[in-house]
ModelCIF file with pLDDT and N, C-alpha, C, O atoms, coordinates in Angstrom:
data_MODEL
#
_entry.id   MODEL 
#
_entity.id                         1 
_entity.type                       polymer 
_entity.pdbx_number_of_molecules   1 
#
_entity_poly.entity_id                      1 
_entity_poly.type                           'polypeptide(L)' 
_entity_poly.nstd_linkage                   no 
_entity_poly.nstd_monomer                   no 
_entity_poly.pdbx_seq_one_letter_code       
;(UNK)(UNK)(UNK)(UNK)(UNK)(UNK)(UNK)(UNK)(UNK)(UNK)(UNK)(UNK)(UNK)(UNK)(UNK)(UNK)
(UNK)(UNK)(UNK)(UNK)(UNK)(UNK)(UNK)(UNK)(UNK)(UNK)(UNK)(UNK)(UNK)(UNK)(UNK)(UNK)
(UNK)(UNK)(UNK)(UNK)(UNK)(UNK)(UNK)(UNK)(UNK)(UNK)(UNK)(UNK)(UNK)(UNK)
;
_entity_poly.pdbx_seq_one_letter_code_can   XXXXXXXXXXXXXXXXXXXXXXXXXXXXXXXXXXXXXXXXXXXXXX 
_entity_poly.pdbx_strand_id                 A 
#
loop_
_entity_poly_seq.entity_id 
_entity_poly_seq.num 
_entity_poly_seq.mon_id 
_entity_poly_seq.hetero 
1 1  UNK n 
1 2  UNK n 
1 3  UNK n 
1 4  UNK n 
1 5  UNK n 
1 6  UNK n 
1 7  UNK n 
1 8  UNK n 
1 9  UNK n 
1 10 UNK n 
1 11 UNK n 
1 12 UNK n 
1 13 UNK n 
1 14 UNK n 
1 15 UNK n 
1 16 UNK n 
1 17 UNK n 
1 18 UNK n 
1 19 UNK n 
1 20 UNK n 
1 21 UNK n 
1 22 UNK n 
1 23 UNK n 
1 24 UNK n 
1 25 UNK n 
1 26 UNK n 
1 27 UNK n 
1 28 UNK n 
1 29 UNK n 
1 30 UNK n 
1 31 UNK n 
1 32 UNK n 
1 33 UNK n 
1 34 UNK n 
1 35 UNK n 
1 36 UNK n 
1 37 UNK n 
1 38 UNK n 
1 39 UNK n 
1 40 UNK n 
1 41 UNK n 
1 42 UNK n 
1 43 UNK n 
1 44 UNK n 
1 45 UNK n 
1 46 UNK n 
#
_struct_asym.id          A 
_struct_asym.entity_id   1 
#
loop_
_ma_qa_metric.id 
_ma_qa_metric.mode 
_ma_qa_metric.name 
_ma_qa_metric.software_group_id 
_ma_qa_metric.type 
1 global pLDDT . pLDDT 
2 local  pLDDT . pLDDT 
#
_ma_qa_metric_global.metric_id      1 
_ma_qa_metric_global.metric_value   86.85 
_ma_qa_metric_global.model_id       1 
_ma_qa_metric_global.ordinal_id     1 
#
loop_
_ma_qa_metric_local.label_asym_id 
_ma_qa_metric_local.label_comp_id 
_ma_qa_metric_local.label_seq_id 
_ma_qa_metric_local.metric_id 
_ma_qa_metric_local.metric_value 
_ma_qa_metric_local.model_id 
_ma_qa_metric_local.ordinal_id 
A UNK 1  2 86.00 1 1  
A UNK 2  2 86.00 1 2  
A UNK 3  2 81.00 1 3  
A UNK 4  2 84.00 1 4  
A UNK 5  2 88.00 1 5  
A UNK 6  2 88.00 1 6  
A UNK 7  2 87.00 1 7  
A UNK 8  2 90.00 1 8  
A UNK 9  2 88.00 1 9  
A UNK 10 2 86.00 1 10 
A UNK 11 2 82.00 1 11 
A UNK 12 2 80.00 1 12 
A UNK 13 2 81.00 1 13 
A UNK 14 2 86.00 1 14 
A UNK 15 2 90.00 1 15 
A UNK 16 2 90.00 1 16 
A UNK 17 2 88.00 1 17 
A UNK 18 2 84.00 1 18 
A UNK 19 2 81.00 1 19 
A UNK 20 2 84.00 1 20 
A UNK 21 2 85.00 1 21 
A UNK 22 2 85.00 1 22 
A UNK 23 2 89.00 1 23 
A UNK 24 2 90.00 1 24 
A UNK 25 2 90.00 1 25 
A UNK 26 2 91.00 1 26 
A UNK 27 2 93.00 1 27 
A UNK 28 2 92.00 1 28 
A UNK 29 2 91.00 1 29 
A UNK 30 2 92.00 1 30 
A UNK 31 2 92.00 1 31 
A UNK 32 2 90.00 1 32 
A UNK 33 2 91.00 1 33 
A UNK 34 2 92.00 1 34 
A UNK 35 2 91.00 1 35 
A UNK 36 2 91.00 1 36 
A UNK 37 2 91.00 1 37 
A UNK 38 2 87.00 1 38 
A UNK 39 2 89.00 1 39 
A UNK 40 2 85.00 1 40 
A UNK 41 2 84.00 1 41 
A UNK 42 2 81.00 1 42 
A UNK 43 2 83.00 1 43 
A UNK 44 2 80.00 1 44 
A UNK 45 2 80.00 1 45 
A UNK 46 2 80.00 1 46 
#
loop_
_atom_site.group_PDB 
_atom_site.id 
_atom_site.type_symbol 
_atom_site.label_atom_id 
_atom_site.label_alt_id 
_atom_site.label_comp_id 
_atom_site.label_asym_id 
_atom_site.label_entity_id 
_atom_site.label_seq_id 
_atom_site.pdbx_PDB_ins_code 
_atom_site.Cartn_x 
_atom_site.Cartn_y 
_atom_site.Cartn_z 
_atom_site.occupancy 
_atom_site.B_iso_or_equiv 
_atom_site.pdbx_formal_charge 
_atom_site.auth_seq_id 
_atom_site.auth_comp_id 
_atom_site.auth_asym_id 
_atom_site.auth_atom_id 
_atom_site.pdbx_PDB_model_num 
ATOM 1   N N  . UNK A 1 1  ? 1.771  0.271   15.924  1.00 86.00 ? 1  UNK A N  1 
ATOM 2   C CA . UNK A 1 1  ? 0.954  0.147   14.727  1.00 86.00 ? 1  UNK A CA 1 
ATOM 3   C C  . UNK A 1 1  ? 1.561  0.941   13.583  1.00 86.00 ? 1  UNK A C  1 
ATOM 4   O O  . UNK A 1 1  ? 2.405  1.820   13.763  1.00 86.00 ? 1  UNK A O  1 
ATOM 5   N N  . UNK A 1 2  ? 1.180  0.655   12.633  1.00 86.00 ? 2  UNK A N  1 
ATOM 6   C CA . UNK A 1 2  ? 1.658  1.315   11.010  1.00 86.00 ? 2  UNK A CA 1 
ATOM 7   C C  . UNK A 1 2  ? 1.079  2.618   11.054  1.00 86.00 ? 2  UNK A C  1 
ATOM 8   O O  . UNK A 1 2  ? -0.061 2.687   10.597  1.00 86.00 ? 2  UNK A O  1 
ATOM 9   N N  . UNK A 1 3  ? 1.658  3.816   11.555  1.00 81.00 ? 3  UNK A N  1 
ATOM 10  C CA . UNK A 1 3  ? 1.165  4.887   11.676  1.00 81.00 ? 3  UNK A CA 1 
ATOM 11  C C  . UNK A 1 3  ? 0.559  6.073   10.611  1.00 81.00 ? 3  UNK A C  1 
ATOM 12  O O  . UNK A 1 3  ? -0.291 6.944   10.798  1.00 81.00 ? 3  UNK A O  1 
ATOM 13  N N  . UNK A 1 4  ? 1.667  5.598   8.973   1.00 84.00 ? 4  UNK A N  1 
ATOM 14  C CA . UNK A 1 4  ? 1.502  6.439   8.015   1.00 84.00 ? 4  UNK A CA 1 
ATOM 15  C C  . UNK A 1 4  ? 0.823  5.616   6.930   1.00 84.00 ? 4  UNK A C  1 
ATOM 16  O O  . UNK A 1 4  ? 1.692  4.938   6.381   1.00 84.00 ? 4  UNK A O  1 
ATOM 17  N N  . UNK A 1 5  ? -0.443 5.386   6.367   1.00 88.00 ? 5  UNK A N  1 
ATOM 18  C CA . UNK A 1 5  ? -0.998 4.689   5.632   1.00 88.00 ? 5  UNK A CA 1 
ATOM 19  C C  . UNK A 1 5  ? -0.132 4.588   3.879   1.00 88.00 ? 5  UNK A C  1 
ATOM 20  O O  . UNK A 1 5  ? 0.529  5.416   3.251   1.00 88.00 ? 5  UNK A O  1 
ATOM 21  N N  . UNK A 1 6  ? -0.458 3.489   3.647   1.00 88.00 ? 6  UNK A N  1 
ATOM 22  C CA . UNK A 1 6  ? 0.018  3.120   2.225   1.00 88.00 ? 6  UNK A CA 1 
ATOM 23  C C  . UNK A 1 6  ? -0.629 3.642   1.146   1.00 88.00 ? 6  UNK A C  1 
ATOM 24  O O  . UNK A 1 6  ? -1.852 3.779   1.130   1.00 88.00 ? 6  UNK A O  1 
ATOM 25  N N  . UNK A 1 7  ? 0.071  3.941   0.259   1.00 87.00 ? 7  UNK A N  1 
ATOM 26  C CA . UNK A 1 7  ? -0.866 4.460   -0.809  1.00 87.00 ? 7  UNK A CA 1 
ATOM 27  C C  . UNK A 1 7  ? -0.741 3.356   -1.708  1.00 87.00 ? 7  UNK A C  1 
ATOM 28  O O  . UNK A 1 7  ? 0.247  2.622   -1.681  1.00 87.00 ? 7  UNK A O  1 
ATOM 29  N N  . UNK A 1 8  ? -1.785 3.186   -2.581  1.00 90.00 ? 8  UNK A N  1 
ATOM 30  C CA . UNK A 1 8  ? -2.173 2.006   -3.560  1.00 90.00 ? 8  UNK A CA 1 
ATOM 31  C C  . UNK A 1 8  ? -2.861 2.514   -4.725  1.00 90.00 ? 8  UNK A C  1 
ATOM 32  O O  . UNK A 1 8  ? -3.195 3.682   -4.920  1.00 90.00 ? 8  UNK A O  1 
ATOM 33  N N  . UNK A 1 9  ? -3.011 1.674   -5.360  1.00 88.00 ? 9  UNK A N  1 
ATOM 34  C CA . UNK A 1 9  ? -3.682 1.881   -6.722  1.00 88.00 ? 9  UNK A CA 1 
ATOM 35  C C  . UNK A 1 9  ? -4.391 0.643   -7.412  1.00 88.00 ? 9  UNK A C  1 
ATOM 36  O O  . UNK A 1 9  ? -3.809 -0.442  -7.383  1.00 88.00 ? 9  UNK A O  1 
ATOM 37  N N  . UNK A 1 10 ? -5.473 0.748   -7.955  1.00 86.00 ? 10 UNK A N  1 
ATOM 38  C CA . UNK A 1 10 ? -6.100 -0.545  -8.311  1.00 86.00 ? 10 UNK A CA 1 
ATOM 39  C C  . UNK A 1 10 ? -5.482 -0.615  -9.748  1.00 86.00 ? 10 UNK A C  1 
ATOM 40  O O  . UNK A 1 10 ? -5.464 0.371   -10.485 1.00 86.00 ? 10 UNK A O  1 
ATOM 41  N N  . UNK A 1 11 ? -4.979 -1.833  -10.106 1.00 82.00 ? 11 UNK A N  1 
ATOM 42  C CA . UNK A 1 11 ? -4.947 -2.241  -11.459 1.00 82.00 ? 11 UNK A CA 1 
ATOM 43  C C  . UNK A 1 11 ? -5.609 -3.398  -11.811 1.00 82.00 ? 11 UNK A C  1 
ATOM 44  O O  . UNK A 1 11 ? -5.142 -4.437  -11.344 1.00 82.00 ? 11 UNK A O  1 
ATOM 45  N N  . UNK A 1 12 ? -6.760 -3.490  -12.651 1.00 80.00 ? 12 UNK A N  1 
ATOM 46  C CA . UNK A 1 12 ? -8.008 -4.872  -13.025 1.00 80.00 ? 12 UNK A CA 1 
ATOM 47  C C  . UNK A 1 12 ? -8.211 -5.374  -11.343 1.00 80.00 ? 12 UNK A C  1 
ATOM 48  O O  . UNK A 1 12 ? -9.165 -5.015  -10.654 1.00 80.00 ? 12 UNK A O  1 
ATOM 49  N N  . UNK A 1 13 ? -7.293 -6.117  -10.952 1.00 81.00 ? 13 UNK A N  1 
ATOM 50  C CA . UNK A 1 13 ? -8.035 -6.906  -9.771  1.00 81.00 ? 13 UNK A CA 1 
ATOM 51  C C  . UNK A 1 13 ? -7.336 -6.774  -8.263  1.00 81.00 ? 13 UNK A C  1 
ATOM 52  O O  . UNK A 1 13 ? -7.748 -6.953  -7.117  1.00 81.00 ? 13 UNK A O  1 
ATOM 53  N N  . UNK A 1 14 ? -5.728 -6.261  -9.011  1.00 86.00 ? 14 UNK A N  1 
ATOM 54  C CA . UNK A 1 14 ? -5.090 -6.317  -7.958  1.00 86.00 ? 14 UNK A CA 1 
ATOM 55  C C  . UNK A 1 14 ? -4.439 -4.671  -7.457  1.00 86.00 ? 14 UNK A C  1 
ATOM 56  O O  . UNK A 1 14 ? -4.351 -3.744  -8.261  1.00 86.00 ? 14 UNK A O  1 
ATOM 57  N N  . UNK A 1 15 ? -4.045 -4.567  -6.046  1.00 90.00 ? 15 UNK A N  1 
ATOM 58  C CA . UNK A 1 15 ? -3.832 -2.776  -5.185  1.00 90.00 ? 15 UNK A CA 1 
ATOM 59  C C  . UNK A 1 15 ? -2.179 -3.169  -5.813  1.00 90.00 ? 15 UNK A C  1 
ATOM 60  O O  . UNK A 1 15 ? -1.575 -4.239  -5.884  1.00 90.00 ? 15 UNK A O  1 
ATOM 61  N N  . UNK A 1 16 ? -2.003 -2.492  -6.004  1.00 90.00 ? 16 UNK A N  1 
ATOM 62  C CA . UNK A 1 16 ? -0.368 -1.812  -6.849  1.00 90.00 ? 16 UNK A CA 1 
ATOM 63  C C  . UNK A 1 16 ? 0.216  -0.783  -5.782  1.00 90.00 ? 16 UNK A C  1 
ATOM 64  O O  . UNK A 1 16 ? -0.554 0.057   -5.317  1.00 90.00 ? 16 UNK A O  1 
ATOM 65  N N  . UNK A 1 17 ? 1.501  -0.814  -5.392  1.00 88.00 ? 17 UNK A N  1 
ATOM 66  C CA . UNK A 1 17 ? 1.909  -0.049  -4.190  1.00 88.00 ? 17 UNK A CA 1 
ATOM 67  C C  . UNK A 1 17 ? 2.114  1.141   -4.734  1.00 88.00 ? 17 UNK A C  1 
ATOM 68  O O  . UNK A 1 17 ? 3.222  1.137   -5.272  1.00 88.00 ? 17 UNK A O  1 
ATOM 69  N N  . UNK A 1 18 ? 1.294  2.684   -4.912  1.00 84.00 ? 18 UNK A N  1 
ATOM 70  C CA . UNK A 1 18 ? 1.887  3.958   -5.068  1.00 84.00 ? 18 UNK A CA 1 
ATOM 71  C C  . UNK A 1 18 ? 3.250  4.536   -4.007  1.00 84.00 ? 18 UNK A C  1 
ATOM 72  O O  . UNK A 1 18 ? 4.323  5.018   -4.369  1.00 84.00 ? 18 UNK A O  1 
ATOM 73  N N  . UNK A 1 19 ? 3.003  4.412   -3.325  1.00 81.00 ? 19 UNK A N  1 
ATOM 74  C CA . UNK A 1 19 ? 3.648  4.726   -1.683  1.00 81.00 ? 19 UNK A CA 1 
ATOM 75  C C  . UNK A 1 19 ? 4.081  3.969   -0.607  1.00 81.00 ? 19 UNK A C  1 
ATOM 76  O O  . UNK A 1 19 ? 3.189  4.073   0.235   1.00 81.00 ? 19 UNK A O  1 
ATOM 77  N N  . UNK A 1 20 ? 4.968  3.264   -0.177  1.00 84.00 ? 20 UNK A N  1 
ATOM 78  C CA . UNK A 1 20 ? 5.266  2.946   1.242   1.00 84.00 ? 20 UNK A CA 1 
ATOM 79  C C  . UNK A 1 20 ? 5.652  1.495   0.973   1.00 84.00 ? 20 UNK A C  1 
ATOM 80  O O  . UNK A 1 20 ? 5.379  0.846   1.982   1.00 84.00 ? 20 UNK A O  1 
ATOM 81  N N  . UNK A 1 21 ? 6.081  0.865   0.196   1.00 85.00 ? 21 UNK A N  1 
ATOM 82  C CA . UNK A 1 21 ? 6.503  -0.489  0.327   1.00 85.00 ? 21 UNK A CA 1 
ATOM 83  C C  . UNK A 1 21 ? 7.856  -0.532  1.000   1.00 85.00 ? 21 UNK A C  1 
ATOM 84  O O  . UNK A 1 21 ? 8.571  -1.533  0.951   1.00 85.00 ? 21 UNK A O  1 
ATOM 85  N N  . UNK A 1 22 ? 8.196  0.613   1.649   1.00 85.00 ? 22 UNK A N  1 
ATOM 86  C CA . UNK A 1 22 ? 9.209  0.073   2.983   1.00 85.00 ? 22 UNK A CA 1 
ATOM 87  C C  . UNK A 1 22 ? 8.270  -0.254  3.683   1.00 85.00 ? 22 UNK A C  1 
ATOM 88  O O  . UNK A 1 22 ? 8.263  -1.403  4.127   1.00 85.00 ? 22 UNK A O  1 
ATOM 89  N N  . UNK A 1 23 ? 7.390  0.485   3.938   1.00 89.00 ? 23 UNK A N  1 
ATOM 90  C CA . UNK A 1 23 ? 6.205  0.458   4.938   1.00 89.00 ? 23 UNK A CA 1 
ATOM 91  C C  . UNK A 1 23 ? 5.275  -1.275  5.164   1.00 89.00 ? 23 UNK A C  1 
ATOM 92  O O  . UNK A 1 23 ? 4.856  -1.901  6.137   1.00 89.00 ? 23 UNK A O  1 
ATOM 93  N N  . UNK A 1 24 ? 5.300  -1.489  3.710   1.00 90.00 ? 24 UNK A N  1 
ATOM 94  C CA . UNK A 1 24 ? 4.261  -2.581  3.316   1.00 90.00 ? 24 UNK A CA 1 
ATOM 95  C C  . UNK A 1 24 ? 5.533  -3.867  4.310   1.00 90.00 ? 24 UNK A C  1 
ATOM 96  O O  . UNK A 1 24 ? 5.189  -4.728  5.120   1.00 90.00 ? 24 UNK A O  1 
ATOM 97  N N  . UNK A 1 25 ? 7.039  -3.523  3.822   1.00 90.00 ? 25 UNK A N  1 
ATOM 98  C CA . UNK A 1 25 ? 7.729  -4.845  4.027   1.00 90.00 ? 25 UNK A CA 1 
ATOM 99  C C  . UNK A 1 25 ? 7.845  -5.064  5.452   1.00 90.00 ? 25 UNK A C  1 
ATOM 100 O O  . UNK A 1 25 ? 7.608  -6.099  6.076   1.00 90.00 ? 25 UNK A O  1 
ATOM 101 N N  . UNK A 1 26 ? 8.228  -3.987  5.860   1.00 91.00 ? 26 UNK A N  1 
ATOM 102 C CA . UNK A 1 26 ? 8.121  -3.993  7.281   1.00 91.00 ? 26 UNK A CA 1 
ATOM 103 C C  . UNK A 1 26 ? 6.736  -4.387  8.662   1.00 91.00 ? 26 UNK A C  1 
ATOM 104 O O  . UNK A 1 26 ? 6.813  -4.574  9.876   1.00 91.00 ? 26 UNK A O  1 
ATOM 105 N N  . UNK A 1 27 ? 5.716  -4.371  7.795   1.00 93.00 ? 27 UNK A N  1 
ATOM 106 C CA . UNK A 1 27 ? 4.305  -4.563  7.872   1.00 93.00 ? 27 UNK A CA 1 
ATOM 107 C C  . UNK A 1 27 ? 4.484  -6.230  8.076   1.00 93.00 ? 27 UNK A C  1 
ATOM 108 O O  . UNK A 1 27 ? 4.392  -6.868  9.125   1.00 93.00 ? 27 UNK A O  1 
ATOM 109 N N  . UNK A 1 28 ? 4.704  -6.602  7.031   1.00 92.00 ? 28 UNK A N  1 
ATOM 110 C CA . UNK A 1 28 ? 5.159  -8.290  6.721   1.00 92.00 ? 28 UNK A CA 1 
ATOM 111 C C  . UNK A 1 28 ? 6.214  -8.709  7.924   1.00 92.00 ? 28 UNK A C  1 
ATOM 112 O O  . UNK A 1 28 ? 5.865  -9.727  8.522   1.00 92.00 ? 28 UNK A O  1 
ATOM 113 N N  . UNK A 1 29 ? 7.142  -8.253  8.270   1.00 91.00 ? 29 UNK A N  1 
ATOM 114 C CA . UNK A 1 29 ? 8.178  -8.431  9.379   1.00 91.00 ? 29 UNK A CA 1 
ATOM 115 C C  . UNK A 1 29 ? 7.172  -8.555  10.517  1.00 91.00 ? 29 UNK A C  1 
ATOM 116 O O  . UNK A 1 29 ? 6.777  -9.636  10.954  1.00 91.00 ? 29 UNK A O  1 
ATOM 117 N N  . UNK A 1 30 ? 6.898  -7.693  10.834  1.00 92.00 ? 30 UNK A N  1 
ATOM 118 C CA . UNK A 1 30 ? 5.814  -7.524  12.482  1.00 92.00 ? 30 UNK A CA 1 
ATOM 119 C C  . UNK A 1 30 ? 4.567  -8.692  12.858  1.00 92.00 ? 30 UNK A C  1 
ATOM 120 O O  . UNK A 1 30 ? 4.026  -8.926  13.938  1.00 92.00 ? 30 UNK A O  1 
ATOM 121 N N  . UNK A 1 31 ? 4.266  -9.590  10.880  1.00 92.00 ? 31 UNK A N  1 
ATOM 122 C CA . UNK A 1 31 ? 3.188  -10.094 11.334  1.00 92.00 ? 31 UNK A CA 1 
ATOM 123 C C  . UNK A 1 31 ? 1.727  -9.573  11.324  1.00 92.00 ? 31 UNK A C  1 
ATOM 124 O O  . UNK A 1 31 ? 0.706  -10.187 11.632  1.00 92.00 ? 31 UNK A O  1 
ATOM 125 N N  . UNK A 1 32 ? 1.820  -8.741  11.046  1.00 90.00 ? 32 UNK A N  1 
ATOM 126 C CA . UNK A 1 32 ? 0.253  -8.091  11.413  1.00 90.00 ? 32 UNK A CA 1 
ATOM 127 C C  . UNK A 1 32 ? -0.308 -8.253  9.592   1.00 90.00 ? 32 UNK A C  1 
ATOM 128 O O  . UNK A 1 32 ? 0.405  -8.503  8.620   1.00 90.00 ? 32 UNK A O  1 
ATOM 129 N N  . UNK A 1 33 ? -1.662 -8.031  9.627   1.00 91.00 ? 33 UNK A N  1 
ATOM 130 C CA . UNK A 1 33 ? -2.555 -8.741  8.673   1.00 91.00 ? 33 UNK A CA 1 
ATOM 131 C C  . UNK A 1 33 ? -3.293 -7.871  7.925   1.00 91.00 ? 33 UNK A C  1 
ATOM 132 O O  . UNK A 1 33 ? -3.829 -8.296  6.902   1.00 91.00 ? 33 UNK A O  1 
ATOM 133 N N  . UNK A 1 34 ? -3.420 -6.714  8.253   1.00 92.00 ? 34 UNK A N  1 
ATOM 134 C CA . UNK A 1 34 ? -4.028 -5.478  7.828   1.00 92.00 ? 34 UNK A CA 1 
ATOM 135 C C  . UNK A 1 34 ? -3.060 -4.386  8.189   1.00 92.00 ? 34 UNK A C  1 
ATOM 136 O O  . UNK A 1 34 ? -2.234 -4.292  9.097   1.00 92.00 ? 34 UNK A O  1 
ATOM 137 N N  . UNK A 1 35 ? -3.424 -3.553  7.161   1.00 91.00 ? 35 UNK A N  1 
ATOM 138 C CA . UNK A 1 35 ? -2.722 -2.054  6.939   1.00 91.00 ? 35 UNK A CA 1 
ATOM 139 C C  . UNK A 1 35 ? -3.446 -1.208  6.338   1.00 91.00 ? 35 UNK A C  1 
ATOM 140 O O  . UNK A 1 35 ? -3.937 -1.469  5.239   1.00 91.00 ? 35 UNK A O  1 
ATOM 141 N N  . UNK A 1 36 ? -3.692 0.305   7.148   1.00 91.00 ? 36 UNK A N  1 
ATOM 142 C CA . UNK A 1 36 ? -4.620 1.393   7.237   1.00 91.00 ? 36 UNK A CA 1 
ATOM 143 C C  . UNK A 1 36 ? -3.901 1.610   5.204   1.00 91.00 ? 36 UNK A C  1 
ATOM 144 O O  . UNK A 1 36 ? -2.777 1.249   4.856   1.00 91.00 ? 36 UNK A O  1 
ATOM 145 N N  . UNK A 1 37 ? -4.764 2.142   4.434   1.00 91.00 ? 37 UNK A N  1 
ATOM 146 C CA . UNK A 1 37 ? -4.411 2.360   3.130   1.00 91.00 ? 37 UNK A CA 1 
ATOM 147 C C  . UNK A 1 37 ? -5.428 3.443   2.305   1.00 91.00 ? 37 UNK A C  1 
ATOM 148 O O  . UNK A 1 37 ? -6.641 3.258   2.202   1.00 91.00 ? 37 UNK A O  1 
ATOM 149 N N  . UNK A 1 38 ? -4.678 4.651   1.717   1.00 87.00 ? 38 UNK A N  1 
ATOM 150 C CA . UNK A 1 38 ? -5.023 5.223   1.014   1.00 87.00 ? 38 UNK A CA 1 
ATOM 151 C C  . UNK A 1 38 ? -5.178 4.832   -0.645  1.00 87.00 ? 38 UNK A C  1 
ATOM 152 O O  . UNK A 1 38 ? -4.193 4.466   -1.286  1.00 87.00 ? 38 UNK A O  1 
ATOM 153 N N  . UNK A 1 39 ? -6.481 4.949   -1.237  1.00 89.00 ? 39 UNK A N  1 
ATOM 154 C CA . UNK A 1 39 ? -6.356 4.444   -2.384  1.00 89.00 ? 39 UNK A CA 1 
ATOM 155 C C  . UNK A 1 39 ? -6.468 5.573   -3.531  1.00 89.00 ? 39 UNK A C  1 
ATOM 156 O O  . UNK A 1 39 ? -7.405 6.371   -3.541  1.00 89.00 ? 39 UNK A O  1 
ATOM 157 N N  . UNK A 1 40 ? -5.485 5.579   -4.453  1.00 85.00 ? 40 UNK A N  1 
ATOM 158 C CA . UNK A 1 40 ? -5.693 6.251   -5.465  1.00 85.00 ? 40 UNK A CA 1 
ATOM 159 C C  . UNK A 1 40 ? -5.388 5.549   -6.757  1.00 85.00 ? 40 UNK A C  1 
ATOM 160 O O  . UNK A 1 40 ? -4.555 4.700   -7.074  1.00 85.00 ? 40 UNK A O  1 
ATOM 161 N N  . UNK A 1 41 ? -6.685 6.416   -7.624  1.00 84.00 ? 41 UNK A N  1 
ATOM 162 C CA . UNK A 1 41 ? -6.796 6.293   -9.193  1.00 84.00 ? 41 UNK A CA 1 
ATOM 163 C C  . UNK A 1 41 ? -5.626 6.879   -10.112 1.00 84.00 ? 41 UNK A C  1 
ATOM 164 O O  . UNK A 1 41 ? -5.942 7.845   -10.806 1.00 84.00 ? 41 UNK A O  1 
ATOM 165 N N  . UNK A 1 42 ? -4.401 6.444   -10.194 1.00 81.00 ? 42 UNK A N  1 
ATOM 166 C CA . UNK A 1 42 ? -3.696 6.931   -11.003 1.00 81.00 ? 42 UNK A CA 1 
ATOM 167 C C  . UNK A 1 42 ? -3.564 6.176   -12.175 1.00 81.00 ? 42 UNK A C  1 
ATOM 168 O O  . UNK A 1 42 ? -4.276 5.197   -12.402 1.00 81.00 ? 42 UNK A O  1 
ATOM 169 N N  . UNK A 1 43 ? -2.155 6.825   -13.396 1.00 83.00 ? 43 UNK A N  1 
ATOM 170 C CA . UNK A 1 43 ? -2.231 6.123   -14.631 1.00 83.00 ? 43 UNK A CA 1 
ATOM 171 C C  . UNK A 1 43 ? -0.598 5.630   -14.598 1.00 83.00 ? 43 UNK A C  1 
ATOM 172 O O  . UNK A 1 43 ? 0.289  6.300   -14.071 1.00 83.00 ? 43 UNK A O  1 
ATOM 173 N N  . UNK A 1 44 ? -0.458 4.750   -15.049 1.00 80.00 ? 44 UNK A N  1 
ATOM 174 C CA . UNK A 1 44 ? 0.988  3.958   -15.367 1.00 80.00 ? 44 UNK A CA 1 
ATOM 175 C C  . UNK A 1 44 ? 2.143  5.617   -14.991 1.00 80.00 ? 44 UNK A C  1 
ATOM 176 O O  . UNK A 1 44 ? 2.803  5.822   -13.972 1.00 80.00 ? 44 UNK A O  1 
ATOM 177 N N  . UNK A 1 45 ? 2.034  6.347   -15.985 1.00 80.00 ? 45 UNK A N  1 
ATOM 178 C CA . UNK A 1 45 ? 2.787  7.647   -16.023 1.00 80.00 ? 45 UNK A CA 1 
ATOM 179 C C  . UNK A 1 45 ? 2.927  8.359   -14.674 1.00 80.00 ? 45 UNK A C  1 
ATOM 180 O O  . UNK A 1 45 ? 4.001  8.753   -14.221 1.00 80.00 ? 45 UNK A O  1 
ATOM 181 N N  . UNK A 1 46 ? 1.612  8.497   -14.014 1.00 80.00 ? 46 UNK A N  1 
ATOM 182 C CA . UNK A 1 46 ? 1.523  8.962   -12.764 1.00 80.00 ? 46 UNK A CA 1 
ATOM 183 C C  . UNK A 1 46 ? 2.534  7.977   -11.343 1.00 80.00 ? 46 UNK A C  1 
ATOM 184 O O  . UNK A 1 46 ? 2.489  8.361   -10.174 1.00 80.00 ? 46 UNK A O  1 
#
């Protein structure tokens, strides 16, 4: 399983990858459909 959760960010409608899109691609490779995810409020700058 995806052991270290993704970090994200909401922008209007859609999660924006803060963290881990090796994580996310490799996620996509394996097949699997869900991924454990941390969400944070950041700003473009952040």
């Amino acid at each position: 399983g995806l052991l270290q959760p993704i970090v994200i960010t909401k922008k209007g409608e859609e999660n924006i990858i803060v963290a881990g899109e090796r994580r996310y691609r490799a996620s996509i490779l394996a097949g699997i459909k869900e991924v454990p995810v941390i969400v944070k409020n950041v700003t473009d700058k952040e």
